[in-house]
C-alpha atoms as a PDB file:
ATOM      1  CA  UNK A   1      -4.092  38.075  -2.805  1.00  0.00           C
ATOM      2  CA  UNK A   2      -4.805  34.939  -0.078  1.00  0.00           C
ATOM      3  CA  UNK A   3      -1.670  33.065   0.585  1.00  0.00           C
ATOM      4  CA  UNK A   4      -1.973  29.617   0.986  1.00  0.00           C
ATOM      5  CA  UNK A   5      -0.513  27.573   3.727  1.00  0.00           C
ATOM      6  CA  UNK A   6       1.153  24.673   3.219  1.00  0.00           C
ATOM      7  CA  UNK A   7      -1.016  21.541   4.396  1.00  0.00           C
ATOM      8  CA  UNK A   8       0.182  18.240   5.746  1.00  0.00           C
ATOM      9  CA  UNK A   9      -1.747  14.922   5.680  1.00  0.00           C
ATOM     10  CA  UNK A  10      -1.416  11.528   5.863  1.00  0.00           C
ATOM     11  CA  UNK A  11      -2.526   9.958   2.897  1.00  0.00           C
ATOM     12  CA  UNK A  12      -3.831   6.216   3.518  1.00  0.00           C
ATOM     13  CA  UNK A  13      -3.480   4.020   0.610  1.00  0.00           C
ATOM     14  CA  UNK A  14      -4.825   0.435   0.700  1.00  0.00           C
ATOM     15  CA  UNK A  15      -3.276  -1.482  -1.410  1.00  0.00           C
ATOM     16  CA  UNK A  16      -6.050  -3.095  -3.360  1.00  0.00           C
ATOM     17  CA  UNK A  17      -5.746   0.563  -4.658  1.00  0.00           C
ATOM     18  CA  UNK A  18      -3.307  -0.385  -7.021  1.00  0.00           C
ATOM     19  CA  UNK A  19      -5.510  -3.480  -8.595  1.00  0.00           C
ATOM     20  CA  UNK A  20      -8.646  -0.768  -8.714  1.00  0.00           C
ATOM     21  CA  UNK A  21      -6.521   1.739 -10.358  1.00  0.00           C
ATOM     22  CA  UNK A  22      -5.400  -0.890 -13.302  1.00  0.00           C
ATOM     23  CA  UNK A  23      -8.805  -2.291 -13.587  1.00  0.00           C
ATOM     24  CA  UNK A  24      -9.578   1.277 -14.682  1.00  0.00           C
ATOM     25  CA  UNK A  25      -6.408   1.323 -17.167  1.00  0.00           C
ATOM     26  CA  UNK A  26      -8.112  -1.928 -19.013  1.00  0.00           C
ATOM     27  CA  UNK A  27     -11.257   0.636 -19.452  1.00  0.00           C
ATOM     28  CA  UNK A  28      -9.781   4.249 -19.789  1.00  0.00           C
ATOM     29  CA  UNK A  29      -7.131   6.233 -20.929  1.00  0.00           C
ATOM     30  CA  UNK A  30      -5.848   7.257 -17.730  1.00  0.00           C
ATOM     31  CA  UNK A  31      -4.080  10.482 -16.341  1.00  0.00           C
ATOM     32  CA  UNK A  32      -3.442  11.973 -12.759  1.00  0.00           C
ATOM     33  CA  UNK A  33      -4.648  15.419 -11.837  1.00  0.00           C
ATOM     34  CA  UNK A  34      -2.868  16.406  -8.928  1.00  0.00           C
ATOM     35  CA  UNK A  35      -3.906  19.209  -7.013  1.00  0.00           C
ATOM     36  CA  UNK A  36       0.025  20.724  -6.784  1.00  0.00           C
ATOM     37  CA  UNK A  37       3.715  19.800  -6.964  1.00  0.00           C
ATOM     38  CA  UNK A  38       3.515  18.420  -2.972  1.00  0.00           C
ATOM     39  CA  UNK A  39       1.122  15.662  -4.732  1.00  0.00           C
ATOM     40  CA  UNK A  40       2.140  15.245  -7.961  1.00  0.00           C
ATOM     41  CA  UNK A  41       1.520  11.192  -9.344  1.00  0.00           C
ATOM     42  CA  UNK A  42       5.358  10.757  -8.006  1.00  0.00           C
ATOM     43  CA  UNK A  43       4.587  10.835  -4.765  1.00  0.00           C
ATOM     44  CA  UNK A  44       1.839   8.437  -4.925  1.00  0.00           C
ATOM     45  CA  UNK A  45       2.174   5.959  -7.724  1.00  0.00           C
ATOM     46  CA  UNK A  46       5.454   4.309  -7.110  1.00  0.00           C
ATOM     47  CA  UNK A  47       4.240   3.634  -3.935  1.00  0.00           C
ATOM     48  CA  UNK A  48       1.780   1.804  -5.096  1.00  0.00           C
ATOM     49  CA  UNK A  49       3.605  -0.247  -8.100  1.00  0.00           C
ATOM     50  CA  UNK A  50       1.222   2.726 -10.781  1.00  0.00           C
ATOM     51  CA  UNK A  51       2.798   4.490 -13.875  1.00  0.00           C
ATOM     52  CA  UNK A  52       3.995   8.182 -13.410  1.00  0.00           C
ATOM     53  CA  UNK A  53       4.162   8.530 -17.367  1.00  0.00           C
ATOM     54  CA  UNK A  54       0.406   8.758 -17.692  1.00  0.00           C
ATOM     55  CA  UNK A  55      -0.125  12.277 -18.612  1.00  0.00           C
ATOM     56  CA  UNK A  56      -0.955  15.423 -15.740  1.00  0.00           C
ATOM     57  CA  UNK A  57      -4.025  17.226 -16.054  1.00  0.00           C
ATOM     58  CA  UNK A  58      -2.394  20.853 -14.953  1.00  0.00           C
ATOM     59  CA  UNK A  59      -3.927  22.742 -12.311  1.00  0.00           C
ATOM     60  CA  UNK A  60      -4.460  26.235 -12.084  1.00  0.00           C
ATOM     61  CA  UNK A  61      -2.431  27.088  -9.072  1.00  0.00           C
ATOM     62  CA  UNK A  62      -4.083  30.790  -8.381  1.00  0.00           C
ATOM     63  CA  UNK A  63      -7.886  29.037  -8.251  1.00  0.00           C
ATOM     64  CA  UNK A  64      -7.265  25.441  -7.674  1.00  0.00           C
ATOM     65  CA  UNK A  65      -9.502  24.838 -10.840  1.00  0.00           C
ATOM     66  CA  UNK A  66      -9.410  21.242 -12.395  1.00  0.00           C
ATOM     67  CA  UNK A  67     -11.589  21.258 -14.924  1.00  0.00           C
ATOM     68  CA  UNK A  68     -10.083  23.047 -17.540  1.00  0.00           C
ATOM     69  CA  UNK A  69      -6.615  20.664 -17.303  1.00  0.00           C
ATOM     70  CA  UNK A  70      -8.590  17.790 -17.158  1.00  0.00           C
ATOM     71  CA  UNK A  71     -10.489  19.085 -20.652  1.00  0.00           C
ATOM     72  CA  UNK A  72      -7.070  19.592 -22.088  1.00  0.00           C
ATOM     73  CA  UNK A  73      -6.198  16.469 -21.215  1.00  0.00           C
ATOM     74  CA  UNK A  74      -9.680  14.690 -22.574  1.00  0.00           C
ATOM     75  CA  UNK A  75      -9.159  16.701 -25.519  1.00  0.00           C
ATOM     76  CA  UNK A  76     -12.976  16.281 -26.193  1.00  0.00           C
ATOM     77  CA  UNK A  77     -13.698  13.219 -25.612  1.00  0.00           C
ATOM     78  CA  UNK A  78     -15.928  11.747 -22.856  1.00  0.00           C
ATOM     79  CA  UNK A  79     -14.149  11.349 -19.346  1.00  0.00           C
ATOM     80  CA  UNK A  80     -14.663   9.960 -16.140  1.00  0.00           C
ATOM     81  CA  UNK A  81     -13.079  12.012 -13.875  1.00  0.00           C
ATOM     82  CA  UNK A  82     -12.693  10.478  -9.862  1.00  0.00           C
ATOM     83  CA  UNK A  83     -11.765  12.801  -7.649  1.00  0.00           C
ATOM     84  CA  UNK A  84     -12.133  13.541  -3.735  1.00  0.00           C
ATOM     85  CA  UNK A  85     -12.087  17.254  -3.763  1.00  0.00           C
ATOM     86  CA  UNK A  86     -14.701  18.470  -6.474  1.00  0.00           C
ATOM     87  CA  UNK A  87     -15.121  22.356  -5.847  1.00  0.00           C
ATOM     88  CA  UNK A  88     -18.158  24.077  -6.777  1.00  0.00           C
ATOM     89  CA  UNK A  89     -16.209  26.081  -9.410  1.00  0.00           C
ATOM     90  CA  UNK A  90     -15.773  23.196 -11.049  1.00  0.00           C
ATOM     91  CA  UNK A  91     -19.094  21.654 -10.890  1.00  0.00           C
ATOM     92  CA  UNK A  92     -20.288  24.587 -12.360  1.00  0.00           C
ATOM     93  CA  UNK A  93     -17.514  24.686 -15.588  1.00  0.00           C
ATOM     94  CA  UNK A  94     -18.542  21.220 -16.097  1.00  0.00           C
ATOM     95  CA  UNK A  95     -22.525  22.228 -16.599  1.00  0.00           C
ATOM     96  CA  UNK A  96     -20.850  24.042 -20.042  1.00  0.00           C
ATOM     97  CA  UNK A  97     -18.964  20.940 -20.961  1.00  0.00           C
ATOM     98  CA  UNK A  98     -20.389  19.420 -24.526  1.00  0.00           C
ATOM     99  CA  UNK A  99     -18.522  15.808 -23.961  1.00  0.00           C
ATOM    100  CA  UNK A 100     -20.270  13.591 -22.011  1.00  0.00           C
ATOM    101  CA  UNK A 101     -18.488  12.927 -18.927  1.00  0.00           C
ATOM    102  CA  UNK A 102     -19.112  11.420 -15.369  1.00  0.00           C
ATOM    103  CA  UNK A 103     -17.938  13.303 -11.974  1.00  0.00           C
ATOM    104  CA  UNK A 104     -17.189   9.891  -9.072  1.00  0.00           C
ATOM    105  CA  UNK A 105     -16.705  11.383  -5.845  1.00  0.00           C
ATOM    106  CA  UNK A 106     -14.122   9.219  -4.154  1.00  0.00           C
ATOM    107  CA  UNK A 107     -14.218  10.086  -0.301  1.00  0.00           C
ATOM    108  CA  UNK A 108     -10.747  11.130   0.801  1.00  0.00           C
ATOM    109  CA  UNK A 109      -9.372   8.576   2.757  1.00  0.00           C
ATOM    110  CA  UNK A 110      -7.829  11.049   5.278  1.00  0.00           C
ATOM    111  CA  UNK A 111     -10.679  12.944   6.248  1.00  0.00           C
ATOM    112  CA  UNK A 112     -11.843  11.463   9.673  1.00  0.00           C
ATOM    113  CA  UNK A 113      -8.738  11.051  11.560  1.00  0.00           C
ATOM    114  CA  UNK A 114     -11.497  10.560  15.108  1.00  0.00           C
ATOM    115  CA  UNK A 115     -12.832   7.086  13.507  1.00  0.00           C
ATOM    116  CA  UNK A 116     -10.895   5.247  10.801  1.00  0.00           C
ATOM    117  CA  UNK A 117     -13.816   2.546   9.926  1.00  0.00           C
ATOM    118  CA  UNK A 118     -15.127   6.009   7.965  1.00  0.00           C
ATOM    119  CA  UNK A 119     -11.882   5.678   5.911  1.00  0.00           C
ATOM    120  CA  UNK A 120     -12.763   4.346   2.633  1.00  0.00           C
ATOM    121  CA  UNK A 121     -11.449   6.108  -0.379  1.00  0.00           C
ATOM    122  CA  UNK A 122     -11.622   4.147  -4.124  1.00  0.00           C
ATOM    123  CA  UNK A 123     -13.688   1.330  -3.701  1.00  0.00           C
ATOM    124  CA  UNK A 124     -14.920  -1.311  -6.087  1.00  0.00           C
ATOM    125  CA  UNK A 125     -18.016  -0.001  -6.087  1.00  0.00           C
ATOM    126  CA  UNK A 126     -16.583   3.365  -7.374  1.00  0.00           C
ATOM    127  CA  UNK A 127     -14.424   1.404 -10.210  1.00  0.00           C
ATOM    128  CA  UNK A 128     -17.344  -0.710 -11.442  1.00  0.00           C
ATOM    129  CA  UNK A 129     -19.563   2.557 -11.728  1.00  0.00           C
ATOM    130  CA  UNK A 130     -17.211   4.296 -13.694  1.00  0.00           C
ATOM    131  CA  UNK A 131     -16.955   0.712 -15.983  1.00  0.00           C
ATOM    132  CA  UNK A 132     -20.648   1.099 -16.347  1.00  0.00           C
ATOM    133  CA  UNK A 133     -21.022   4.260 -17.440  1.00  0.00           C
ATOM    134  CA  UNK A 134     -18.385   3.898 -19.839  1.00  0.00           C
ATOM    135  CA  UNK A 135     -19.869   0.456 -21.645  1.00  0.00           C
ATOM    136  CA  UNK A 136     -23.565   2.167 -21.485  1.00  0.00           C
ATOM    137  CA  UNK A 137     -21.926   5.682 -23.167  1.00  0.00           C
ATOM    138  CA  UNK A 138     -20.871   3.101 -26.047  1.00  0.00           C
ATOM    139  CA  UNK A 139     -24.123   1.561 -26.147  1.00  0.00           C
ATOM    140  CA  UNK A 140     -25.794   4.595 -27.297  1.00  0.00           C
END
């Protein structure tokens, strides 16, 4: 079996993240899907003034795979899940998801360390598009 190496980044968090993140709480029941323990919403959310008590979307730690947490989690409803690292395993699970649901690729905001005017992460953009595919899902 591959071992995996442990990875370190710098995550860059802009602080309008936190305003973005609660705009999407007024919309959505939220929950973090972390991709391990190095990441889990502890590490992130305090820092940026977020709940940790929203609930964790497990991830299998053998494949990576989010999907299926994220379904436990969504429990079959619709979802809107934002993510910045959507594998093609997962795309593919998701064609066999009944629920509706919406996949928002948010660029990583550590992924061009050569030019940071490329780093953008969650944007407003992002949040409103999520907003609007929820209010035209209940319009149908």
């Amino acid at each position: 079996m591959p071992q995996s190496l442990p990875v370190e980044f710098t995550v860059i968090l802009d602080p309008a993240d936190r305003d973005r993140v609660l705009r999407l709480a007024r919309h959505f029941e939220m929950a973090w899907a972390p991709p391990g323990k190095r990441t889990r919403p502890g590490s992130i959310a305090p820092q940026l003034g977020l709940p940790t008590t929203w609930p964790v979307a497990h991830i299998d730690r053998v494949d990576a795979a989010k999907v299926p947490g994220i379904l436990e989690v969504a429990a079959g409803r619709p979802f809107v899940w934002l993510d910045d690292d959507v594998s093609p395993a997962d795309r593919e699970h998701l064609t066999r998801v009944p629920q509706p649901h919406r996949v928002i690729e948010v660029p990583a905001p550590w992924v061009d360390h050569r030019d940071p005017r490329r780093v953008t992460g969650l944007t407003d953009e992002l949040v409103q598009e999520a907003i609007d595919w929820a209010r035209e899902l209940s319009t149908r």
